[in-house]
N, C-alpha and C. Protein backbone atom coordinates (compact mmCIF):
# COMPACT_ATOMS: atom_id res chain seq x y z
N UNK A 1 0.86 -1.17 0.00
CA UNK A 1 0.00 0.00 0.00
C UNK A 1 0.90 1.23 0.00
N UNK A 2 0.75 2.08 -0.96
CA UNK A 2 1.48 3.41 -1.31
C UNK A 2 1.19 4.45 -0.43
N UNK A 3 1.84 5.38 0.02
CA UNK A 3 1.40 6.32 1.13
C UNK A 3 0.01 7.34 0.55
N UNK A 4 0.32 7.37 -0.72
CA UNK A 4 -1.13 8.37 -1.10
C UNK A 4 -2.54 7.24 -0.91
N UNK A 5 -2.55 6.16 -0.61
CA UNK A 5 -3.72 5.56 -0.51
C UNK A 5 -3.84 5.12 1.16
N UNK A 6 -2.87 4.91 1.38
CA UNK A 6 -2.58 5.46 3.34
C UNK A 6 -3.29 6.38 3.43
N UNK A 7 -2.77 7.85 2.98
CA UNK A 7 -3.01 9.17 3.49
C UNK A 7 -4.51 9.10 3.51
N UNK A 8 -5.00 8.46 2.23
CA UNK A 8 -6.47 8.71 1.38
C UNK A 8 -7.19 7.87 2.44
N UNK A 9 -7.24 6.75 3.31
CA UNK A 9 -7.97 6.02 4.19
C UNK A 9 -7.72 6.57 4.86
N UNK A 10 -6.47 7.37 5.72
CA UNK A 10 -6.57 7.67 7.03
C UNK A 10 -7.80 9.07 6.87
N UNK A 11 -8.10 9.64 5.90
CA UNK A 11 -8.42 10.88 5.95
C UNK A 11 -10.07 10.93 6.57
N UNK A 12 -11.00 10.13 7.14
CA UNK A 12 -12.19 10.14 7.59
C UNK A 12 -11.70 10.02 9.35
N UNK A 13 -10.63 9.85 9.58
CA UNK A 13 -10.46 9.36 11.05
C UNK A 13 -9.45 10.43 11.53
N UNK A 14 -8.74 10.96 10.35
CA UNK A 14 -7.99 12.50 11.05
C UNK A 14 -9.02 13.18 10.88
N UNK A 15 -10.08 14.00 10.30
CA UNK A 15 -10.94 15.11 10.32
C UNK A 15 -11.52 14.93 11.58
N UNK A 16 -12.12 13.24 11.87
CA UNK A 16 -12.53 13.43 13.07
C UNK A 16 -11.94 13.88 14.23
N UNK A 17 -10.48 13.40 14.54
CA UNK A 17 -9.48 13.83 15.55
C UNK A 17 -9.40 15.01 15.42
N UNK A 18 -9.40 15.83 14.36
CA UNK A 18 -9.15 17.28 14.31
C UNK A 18 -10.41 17.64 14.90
N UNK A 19 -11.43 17.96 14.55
CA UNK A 19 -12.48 18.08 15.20
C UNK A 19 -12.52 17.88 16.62
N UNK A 20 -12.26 16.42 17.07
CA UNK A 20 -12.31 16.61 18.53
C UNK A 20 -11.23 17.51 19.08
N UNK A 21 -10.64 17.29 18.52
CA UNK A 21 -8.97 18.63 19.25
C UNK A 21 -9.56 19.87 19.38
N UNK A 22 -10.09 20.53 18.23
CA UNK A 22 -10.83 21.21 17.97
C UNK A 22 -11.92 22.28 18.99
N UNK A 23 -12.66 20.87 19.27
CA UNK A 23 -14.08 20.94 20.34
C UNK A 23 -13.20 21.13 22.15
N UNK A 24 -12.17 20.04 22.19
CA UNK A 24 -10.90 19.87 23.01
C UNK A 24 -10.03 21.31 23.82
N UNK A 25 -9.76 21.84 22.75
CA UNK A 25 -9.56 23.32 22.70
C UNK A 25 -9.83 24.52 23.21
N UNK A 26 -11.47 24.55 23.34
CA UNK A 26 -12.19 25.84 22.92
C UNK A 26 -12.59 25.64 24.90
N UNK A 27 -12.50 27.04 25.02
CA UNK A 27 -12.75 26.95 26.48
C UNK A 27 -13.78 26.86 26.83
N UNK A 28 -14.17 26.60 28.31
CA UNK A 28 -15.03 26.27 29.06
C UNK A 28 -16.39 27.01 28.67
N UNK A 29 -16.16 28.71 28.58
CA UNK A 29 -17.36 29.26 28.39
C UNK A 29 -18.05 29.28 26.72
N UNK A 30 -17.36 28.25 25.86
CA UNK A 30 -17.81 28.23 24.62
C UNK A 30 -19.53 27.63 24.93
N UNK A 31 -19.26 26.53 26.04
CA UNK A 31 -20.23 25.48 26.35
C UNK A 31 -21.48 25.88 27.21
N UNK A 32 -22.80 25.54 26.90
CA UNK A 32 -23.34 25.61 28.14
C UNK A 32 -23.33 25.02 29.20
N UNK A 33 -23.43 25.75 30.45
CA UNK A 33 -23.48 25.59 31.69
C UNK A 33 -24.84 25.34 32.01
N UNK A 34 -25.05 23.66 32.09
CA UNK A 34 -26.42 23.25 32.95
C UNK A 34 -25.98 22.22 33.75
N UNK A 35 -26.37 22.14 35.03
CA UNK A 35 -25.72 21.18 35.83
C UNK A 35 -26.74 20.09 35.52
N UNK A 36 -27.97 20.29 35.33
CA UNK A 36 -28.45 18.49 35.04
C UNK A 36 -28.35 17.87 33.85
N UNK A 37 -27.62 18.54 33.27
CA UNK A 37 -27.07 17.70 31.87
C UNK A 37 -26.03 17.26 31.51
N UNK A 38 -25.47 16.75 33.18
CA UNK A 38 -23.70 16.14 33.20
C UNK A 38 -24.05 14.62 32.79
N UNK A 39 -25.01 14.05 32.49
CA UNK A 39 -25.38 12.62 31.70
C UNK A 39 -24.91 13.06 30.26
N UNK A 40 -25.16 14.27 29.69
CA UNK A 40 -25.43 14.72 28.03
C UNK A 40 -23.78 15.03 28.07
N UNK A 41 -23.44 15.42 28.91
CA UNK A 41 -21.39 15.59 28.45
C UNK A 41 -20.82 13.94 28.44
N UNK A 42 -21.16 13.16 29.37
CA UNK A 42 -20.91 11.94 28.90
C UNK A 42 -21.26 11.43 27.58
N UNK A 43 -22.35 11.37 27.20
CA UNK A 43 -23.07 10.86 26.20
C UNK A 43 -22.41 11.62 25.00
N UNK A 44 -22.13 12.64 24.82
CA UNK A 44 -21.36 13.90 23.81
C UNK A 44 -19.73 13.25 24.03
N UNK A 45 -19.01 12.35 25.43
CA UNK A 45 -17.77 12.39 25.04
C UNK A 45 -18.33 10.59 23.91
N UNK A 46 -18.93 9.90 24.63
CA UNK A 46 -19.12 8.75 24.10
C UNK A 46 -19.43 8.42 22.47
N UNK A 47 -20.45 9.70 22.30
CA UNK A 47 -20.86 9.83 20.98
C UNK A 47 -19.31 10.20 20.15
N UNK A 48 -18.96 11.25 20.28
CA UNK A 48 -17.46 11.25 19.46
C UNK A 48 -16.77 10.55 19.32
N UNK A 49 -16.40 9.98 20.39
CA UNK A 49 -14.95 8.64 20.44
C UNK A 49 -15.69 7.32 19.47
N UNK A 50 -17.15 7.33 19.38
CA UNK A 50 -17.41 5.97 18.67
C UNK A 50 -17.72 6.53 17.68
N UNK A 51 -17.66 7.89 16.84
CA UNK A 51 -17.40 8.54 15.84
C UNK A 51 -16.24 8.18 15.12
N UNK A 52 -15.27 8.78 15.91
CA UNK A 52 -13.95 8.74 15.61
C UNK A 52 -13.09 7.48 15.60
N UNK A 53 -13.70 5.93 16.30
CA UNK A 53 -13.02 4.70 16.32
C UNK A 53 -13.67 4.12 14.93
N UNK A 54 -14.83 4.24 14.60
CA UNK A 54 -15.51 4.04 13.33
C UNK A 54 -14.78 4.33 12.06
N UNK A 55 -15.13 5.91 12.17
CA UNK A 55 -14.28 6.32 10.86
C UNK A 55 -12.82 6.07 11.20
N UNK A 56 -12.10 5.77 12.06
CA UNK A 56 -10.69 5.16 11.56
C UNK A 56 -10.95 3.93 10.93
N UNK A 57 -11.48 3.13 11.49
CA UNK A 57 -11.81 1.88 10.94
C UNK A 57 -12.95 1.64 9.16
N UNK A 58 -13.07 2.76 8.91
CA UNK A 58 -14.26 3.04 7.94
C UNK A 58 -13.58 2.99 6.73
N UNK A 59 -12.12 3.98 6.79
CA UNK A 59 -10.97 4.23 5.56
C UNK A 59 -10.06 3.35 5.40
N UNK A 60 -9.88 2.24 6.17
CA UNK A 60 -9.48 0.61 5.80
C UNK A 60 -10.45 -0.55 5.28
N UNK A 61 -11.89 -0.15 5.16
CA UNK A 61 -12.88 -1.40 5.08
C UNK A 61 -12.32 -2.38 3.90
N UNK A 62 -11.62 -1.85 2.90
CA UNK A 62 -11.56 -2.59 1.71
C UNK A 62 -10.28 -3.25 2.05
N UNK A 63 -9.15 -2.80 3.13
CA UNK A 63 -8.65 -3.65 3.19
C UNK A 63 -8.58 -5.14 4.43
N UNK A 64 -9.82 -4.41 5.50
CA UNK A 64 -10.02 -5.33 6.39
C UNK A 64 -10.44 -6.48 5.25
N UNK A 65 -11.34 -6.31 4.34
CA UNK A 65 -11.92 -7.24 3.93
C UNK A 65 -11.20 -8.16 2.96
N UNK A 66 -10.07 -8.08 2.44
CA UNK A 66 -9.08 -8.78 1.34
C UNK A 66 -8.00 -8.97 2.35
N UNK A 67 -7.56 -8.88 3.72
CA UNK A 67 -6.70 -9.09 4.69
C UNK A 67 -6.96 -10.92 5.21
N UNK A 68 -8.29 -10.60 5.75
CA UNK A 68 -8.79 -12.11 6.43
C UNK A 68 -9.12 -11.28 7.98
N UNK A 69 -9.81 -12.53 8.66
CA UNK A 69 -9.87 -12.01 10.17
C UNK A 69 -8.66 -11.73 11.08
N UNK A 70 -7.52 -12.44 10.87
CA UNK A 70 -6.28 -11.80 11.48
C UNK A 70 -6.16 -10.44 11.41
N UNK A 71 -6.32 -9.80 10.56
CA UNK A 71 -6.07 -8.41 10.63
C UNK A 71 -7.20 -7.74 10.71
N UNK A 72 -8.23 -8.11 10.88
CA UNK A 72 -9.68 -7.23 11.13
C UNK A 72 -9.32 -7.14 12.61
N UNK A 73 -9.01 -8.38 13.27
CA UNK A 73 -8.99 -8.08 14.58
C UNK A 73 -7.73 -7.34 15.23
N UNK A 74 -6.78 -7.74 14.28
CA UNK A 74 -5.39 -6.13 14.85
C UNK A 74 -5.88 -4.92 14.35
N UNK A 75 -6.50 -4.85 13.71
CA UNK A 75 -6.90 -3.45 12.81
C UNK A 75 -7.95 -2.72 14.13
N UNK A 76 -8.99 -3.69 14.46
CA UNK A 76 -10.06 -3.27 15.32
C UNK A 76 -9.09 -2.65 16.85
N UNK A 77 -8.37 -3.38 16.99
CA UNK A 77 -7.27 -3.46 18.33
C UNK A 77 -6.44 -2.32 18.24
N UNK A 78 -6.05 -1.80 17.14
CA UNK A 78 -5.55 -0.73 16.85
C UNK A 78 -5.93 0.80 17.20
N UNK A 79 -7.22 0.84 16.65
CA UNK A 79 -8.60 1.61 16.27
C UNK A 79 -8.71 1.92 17.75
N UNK A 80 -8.64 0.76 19.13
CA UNK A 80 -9.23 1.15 20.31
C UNK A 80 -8.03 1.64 20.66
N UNK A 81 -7.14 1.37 21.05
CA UNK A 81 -5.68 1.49 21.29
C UNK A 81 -5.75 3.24 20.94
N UNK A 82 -5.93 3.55 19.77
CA UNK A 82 -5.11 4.98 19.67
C UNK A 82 -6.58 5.61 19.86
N UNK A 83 -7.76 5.29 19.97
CA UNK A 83 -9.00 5.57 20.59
C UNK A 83 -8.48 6.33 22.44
N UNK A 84 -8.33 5.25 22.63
CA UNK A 84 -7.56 5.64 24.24
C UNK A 84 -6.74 6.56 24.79
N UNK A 85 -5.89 6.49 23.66
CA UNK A 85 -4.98 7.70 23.78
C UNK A 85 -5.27 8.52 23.47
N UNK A 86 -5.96 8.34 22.34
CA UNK A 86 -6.43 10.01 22.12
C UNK A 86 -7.24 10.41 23.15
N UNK A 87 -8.02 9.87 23.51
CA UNK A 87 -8.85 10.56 24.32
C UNK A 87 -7.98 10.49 25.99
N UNK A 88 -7.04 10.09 26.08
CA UNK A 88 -6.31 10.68 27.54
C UNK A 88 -5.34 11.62 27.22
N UNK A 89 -4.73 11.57 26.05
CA UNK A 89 -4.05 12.65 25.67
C UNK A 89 -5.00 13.84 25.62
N UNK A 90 -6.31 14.25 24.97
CA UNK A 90 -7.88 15.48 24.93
C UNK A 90 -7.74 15.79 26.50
N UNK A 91 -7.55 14.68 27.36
CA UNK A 91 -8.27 15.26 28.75
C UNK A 91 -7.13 15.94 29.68
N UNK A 92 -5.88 15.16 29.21
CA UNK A 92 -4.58 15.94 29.40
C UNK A 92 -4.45 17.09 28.91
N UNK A 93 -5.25 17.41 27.97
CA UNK A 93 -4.85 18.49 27.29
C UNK A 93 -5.66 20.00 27.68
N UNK A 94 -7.03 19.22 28.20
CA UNK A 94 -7.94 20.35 28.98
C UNK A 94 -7.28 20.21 30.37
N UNK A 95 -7.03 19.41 31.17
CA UNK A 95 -6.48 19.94 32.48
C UNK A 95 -5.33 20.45 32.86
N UNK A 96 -4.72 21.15 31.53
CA UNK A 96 -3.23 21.73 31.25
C UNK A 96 -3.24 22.75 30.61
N UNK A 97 -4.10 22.81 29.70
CA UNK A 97 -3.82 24.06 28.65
C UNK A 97 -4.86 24.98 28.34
N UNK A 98 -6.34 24.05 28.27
CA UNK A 98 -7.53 25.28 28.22
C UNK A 98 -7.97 25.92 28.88
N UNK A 99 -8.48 27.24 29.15
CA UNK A 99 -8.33 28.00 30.32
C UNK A 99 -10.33 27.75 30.63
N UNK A 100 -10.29 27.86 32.10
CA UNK A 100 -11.69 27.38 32.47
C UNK A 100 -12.07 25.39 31.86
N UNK A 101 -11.30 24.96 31.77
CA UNK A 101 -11.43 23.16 31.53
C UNK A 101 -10.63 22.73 31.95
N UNK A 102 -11.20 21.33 32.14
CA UNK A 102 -10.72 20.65 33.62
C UNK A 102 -10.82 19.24 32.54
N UNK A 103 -9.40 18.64 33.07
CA UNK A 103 -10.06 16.70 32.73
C UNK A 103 -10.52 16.18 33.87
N UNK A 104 -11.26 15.22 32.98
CA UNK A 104 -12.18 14.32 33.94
C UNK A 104 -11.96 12.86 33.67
N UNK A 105 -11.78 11.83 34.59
CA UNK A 105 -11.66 10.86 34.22
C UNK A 105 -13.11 10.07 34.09
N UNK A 106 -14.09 10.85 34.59
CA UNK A 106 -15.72 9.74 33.88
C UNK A 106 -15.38 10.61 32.11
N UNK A 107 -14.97 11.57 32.00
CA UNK A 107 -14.85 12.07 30.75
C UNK A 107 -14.02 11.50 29.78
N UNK A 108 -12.73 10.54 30.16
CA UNK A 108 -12.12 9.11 29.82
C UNK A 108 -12.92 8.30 29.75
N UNK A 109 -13.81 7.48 30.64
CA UNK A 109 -14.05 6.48 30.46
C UNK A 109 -14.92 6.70 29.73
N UNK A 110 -15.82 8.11 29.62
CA UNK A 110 -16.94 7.85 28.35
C UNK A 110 -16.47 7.55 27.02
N UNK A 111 -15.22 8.34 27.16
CA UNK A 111 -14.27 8.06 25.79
C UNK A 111 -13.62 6.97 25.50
N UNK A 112 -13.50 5.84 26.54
CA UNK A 112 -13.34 4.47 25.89
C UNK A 112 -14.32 3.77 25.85
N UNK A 113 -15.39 4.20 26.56
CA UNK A 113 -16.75 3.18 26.00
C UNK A 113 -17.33 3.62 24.56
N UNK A 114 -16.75 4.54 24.05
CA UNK A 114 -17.12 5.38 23.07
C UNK A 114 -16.81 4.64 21.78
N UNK A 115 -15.20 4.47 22.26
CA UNK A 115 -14.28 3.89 21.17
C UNK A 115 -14.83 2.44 21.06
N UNK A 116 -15.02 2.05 22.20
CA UNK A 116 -15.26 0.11 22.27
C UNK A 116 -16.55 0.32 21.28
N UNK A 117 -17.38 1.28 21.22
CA UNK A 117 -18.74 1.07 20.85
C UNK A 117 -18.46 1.63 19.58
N UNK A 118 -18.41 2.45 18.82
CA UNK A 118 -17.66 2.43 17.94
C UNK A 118 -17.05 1.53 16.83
N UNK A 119 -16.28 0.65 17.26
CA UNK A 119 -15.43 -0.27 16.69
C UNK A 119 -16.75 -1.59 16.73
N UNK A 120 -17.46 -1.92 18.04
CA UNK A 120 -17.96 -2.40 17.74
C UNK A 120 -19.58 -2.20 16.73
N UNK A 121 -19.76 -1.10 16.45
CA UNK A 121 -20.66 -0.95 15.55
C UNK A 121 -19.96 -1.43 14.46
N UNK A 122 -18.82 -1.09 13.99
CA UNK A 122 -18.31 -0.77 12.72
C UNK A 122 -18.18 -2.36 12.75
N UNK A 123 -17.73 -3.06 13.61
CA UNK A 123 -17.59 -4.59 12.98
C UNK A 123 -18.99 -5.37 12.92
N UNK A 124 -19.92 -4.71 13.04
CA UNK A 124 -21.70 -5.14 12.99
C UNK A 124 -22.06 -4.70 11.77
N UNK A 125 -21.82 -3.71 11.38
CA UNK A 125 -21.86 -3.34 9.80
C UNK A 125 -21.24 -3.66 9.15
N UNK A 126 -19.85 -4.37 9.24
CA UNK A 126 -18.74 -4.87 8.67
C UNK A 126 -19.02 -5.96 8.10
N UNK A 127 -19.57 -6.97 8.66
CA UNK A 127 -20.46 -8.65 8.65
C UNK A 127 -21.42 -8.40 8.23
N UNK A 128 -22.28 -7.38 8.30
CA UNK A 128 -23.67 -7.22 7.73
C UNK A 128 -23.51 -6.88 5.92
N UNK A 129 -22.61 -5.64 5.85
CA UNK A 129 -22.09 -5.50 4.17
C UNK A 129 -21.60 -7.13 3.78
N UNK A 130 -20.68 -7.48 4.58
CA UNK A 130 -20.13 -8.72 3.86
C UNK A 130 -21.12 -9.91 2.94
């Protein structure tokens, strides 16, 4: 695989990362302030991260599928893996650098249930196209 067809799959799973960096970024008072809607910031980190583990996994489909299951399942393993990091590297990055944001670690874990869910959608649609 040539790097311009690399670049060309990775490109649905960097826009998303940019985006979350993005959202990551922008300070505290961009957001509204409602205290009974600390369920909806979970659900908003969860919804992204299984955004963003998807479409990484979305710009390889053609080659999960001419690989075999060995590599669907390093590929999927992958997908959570830098899922994780990214999202502890985002929360590192608000409890260091954005002014008025704080990391949270339920704000991690929404972001790896995010990714797990995510990846596992994408391999439910994966078997279902097949």
């Amino acid at each position: 695989m040539g790097l311009d067809r690399l670049t060309k799959n990775s490109i649905p799973g960097i826009l998303c990362g940019i985006i979350i960096l993005i959202l990551t970024g922008l300070p505290g008072s961009c957001f509204p302030h409602v205290k009974p809607a600390i369920g909806l910031d979970k659900m908003a980190h969860g919804l992204m991260y299984a955004v963003f583990a998807f479409s990484c996994l979305w710009g390889y489909r053609e080659q999960l599928v001419a690989n075999g299951p060995a590599y669907r399942k390093k590929a999927i393993l992958i997908a959570i893996a830098i899922g994780i990091a990214y999202g502890g590297l985002t929360e590192i990055i608000q409890a260091t650098l954005v002014p008025s944001r704080t990391g949270d670690w339920f704000d991690f874990v929404a972001d790896i249930v995010g990714t797990c869910l995510g990846t596992y959608i994408f391999h439910l649609f994966f078997h279902r196209k097949k």
